[in-house]
Structures are given as structure tokens and as C-alpha cells.
Protein backbone atom coordinates (compact mmCIF):
# COMPACT_ATOMS: atom_id res chain seq x y z
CA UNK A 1 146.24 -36.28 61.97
CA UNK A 2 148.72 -34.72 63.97
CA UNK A 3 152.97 -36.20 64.88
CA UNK A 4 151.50 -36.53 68.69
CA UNK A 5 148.35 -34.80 69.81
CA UNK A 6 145.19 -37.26 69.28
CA UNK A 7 142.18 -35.52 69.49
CA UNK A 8 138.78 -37.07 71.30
CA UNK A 9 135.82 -35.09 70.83
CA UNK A 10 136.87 -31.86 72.69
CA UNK A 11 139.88 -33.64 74.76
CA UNK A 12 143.39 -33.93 73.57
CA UNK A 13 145.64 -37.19 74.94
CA UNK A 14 149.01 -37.19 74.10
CA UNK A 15 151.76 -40.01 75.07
CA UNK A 16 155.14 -37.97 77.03
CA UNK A 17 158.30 -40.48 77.28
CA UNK A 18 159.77 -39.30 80.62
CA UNK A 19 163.00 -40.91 82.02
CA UNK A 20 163.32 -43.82 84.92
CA UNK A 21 164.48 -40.58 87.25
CA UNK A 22 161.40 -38.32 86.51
CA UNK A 23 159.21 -41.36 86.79
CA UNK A 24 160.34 -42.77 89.74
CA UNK A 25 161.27 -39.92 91.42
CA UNK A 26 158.83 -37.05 90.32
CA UNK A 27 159.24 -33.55 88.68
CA UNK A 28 158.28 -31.28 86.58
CA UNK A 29 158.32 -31.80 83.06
CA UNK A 30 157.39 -29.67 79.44
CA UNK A 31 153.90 -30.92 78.07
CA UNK A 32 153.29 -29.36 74.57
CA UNK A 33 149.60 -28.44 74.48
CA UNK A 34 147.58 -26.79 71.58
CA UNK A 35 147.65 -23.46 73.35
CA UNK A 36 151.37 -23.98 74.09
CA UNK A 37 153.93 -26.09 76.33
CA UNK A 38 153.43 -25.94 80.18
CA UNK A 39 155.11 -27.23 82.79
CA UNK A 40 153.36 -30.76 84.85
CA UNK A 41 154.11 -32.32 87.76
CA UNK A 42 154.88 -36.01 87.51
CA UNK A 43 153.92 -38.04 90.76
CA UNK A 44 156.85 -39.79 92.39
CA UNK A 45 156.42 -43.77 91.79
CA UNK A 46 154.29 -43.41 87.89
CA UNK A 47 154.55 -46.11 85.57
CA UNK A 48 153.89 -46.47 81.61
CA UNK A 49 150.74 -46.09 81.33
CA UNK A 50 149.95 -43.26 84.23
CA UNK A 51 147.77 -41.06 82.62
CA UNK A 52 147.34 -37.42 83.85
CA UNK A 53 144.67 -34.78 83.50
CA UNK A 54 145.40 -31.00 82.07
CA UNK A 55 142.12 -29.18 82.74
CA UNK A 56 140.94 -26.78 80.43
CA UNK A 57 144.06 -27.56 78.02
CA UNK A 58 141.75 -29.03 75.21
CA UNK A 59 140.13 -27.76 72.15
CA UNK A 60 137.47 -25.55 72.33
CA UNK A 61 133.56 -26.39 71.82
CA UNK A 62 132.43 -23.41 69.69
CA UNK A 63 128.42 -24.11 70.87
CA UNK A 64 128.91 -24.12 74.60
CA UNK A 65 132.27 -22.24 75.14
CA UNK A 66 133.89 -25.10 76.83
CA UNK A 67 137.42 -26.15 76.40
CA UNK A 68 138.24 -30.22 76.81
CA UNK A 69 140.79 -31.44 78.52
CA UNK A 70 144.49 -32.29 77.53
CA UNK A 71 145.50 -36.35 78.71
CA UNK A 72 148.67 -36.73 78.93
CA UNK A 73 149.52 -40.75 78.89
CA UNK A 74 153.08 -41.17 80.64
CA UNK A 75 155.81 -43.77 78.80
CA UNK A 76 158.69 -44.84 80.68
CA UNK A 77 161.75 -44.50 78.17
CA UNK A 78 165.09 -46.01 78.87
CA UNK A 79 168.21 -44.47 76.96
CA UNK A 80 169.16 -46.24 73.46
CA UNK A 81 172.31 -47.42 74.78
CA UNK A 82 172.66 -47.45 79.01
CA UNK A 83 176.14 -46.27 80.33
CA UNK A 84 177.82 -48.55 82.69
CA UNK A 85 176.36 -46.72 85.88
CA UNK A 86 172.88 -47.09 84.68
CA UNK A 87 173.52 -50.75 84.77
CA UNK A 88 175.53 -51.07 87.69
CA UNK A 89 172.85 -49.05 89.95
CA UNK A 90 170.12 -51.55 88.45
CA UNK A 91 171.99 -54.92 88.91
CA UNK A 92 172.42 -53.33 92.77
CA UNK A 93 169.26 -51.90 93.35
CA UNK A 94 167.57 -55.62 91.85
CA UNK A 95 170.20 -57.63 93.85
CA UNK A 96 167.82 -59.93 96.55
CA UNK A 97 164.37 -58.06 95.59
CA UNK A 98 161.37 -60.11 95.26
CA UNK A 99 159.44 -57.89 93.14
CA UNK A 100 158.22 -59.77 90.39
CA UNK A 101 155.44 -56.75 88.25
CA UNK A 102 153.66 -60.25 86.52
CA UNK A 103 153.00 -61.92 89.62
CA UNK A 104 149.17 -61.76 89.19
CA UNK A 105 149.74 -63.11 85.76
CA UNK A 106 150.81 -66.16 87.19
CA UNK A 107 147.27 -68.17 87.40
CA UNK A 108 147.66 -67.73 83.29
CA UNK A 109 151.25 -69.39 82.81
């Protein structure tokens, strides 16, 4: 067993916390891989969950050659304690929103 890298036949997945920022925003983050960290691109709007391929980035398959495939599972990570502006900006930006992410739940309730 390894701290974070779960292996899967010849594919690796991995969970990365990212911030609100990179998630919402995009960027490019560190991914530690087997062979080493590199650098992946985050999509703009991901959520927990979002789950992104590294080709090639897996372990190797000694019989045919092929390397698997690194997965890199993203979690959303808020900060221990939020600062003041983190909680202003959110009170704002939820201020007369509708969004409601368990909507479709609501047959169930």
C-alpha cells in the first residue's frame, strides 16, 4: 500500500485536493506520478469527483511493454479555517442564486 497512489492492474488513480480557485477557475497544478510530478491542466468549472486521465503515466506491463494510465480523481478542499474575505465573497456571490446542487434529489426527500 502506498500514502496516495492506488494501483489498478497497470493504472494508477490518485485523489489531488485542489482549491475553490483552481477548481473553479482552472490551472495548472503538480500531480506526483510514479515516474515523477508533472504539471496538469485543471478544466475551468471541475467539481469533487472530476476525474482526469494521465496517459502513459502508469506502471509498466513487463509482457507487452505497455505502461497504464495515471487517474487523477479531483477533491475540492476548502481552507481549515476561511478568512473573512473568503466568506464575505461567498455570502455575495450566493446572495439571490437559485442554485440548489440536490435539486434532482428532491423526488427522494
Amino acid at each position: 500500500p502506498h500514502a496516495f497512489f492506488q494501483p489498478r492492474d497497470n493504472d494508477i488513480h490518485v485523489e489531488l485536493p485542489v482549491t475553490v480557485t483552481e477548481a473553479a477557475l482552472g490551472g495548472k497544478v503538480k500531480v506526483p506520478t510514479v515516474a515523477g510530478a508533472v504539471m496538469l491542466n485543471v478544466p475551468a468549472g471541475s467539481n469533487t469527483g472530476t476525474s482526469l486521465r494521465l496517459k502513459g503515466r502508469g506502471l509498466l506491463d513487463r509482457k507487452s511493454g505497455q505502461r497504464g494510465d495515471q487517474y487523477v480523481k479531483l477533491k475540492v478542499v476548502l481552507p481549515e479555517t476561511p478568512d473573512e474575505k473568503l466568506k464575505e465573497f461567498l455570502a455575495g456571490w450566493e446572495a439571490g442564486r437559485s442554485y440548489d446542487p440536490r435539486k434532482e434529489m428532491e423526488q427522494f426527500t
